[in-house]
Each structure stands twice: as structure tokens, then as C-alpha cells.
C-alpha atoms as a PDB file:
ATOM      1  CA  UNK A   1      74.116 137.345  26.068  1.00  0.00           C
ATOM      2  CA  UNK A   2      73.507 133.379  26.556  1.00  0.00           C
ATOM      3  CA  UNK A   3      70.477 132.126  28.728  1.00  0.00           C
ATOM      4  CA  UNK A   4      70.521 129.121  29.653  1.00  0.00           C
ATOM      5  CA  UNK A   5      67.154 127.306  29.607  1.00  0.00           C
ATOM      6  CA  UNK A   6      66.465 123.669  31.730  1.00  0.00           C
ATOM      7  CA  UNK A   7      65.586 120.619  29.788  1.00  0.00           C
ATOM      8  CA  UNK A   8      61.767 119.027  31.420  1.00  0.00           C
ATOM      9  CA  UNK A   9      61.319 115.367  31.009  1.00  0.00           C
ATOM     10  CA  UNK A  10      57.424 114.040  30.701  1.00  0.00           C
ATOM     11  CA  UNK A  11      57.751 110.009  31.151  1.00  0.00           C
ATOM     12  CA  UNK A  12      55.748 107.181  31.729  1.00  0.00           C
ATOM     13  CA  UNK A  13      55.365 106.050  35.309  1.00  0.00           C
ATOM     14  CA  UNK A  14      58.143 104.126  36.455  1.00  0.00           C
ATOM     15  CA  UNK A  15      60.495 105.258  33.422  1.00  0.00           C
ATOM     16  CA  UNK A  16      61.524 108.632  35.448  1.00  0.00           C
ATOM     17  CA  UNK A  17      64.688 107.539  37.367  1.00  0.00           C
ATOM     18  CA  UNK A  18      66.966 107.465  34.455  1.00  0.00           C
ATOM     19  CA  UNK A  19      66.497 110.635  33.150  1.00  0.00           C
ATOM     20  CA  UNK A  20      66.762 112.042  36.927  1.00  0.00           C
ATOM     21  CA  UNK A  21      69.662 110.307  37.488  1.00  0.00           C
ATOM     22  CA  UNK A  22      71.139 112.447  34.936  1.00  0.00           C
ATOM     23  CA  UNK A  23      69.896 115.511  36.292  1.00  0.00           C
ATOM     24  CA  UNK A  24      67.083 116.525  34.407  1.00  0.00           C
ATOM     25  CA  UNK A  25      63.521 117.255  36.177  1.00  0.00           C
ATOM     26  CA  UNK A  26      61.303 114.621  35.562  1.00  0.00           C
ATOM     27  CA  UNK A  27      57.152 114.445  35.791  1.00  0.00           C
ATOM     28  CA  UNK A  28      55.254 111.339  35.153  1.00  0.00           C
ATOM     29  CA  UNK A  29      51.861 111.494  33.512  1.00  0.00           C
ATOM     30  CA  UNK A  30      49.684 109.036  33.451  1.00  0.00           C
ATOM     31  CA  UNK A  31      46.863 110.586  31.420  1.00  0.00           C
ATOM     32  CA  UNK A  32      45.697 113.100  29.336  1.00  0.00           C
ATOM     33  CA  UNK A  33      44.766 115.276  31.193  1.00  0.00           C
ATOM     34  CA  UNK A  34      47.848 115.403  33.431  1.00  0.00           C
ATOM     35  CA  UNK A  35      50.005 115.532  30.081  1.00  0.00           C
ATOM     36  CA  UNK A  36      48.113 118.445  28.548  1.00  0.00           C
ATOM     37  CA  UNK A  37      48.560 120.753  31.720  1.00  0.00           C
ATOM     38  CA  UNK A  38      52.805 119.636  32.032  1.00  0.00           C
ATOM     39  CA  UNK A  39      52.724 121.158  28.274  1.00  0.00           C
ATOM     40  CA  UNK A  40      50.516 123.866  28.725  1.00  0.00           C
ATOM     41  CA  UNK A  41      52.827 124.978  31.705  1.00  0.00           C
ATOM     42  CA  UNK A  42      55.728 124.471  30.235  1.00  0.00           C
ATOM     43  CA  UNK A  43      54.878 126.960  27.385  1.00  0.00           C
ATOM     44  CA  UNK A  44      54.319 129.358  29.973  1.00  0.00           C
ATOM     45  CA  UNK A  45      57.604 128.648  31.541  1.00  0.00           C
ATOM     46  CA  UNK A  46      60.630 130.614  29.751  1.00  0.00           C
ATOM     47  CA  UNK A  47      63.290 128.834  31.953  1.00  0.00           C
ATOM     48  CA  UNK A  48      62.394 125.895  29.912  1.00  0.00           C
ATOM     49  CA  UNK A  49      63.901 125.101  26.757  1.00  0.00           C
ATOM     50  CA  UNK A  50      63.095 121.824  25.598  1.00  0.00           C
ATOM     51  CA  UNK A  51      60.427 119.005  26.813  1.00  0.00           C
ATOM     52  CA  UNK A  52      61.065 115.744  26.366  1.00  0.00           C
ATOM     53  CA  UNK A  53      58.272 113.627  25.504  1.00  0.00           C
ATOM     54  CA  UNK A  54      57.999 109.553  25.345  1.00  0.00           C
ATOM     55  CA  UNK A  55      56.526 108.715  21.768  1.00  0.00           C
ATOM     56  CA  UNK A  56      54.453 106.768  22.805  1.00  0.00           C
ATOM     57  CA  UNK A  57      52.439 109.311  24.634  1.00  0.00           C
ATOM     58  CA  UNK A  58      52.035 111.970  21.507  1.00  0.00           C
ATOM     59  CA  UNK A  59      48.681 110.874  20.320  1.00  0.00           C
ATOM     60  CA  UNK A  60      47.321 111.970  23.852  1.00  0.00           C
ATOM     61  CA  UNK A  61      49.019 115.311  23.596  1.00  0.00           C
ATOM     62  CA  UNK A  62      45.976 118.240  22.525  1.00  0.00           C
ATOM     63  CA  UNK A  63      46.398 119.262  18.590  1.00  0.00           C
ATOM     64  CA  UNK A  64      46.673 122.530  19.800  1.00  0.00           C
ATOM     65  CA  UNK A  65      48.990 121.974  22.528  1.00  0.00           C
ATOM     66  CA  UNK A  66      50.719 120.804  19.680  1.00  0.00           C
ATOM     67  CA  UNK A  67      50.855 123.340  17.265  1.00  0.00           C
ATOM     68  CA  UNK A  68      51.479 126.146  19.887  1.00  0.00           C
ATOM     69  CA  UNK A  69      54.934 124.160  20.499  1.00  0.00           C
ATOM     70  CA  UNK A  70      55.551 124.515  16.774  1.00  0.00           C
ATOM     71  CA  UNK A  71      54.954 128.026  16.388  1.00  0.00           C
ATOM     72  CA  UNK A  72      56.820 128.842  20.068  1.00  0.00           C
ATOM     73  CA  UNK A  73      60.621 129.939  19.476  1.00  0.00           C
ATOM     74  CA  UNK A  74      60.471 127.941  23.009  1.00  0.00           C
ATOM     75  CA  UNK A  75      60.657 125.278  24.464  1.00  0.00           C
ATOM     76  CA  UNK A  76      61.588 122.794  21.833  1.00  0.00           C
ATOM     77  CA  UNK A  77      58.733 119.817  21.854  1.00  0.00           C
ATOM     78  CA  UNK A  78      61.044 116.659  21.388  1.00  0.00           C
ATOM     79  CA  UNK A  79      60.370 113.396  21.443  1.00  0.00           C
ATOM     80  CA  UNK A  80      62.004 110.347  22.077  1.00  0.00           C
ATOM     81  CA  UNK A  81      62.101 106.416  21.589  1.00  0.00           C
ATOM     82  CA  UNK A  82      60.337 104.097  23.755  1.00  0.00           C
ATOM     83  CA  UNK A  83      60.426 100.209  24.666  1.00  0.00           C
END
């Protein structure tokens, strides 16, 4: 049986419209802090099956944040291309 899972968008402030435009939720961070609890919920959240991350916001993500993403079947930690 399929499941279908929701793809989560973290962005930048101001950089959230496009990616809600084409239907995906969308939460701006603006620091650590905010980032780290968005990921920690999200691995908590099976509805969720990937999180899209801006590059440019990976060295503020916790290391072990991190590494629970990698060892998680899901959601899928992705990130993508600023600028």
C-alpha cells in the first residue's frame, strides 16, 4: 500500500511565496534556533517526507539534527540552491 507523505519547505524570509505558490507548506526561519525546532518537528512528523532546506542555511542546522535525518528512513533532508 502507497502513503503519500507532504513535502515541508524551510526558506529564508521573503523567499517563501514561490514554493507556496506551488503548493508546498512553507516556514521561514530566521535563526537557529527557529530552524533546529522546524527539523526536530519534522522528524517527529510521519506525514512528512522530505524537507527542503536553502543551502545556505545548513551550517546553522544542529550536527545532530543532522545525522538523525541521515539515519531516519524519513523525511528525506534535501537541500537546495540559493541566490
Amino acid at each position: 500500500m502507497s502513503e503519500n507523505k507532504s513535502l515541508l519547505v524551510l526558506s529564508n524570509q521573503g523567499a517563501e511565496d514561490g514554493w507556496r505558490l506551488g503548493g508546498s507548506t512553507a516556514v521561514t526561519v530566521s535563526n537557529a534556533d527557529e530552524l533546529n525546532r522546524e527539523l526536530e518537528s519534522a522528524l517527529g512528523n510521519e506525514s512528512i517526507g522530505i524537507v527542503a532546506l536553502p543551502e545556505n542555511l545548513r551550517g546553522m542546522a544542529s550536527k545532530n539534527i543532522l545525522s538523525a535525518f541521515e539515519k531516519a528512513p524519513f523525511p528525506i533532508l534535501f537541500f537546495y540552491p540559493t541566490g
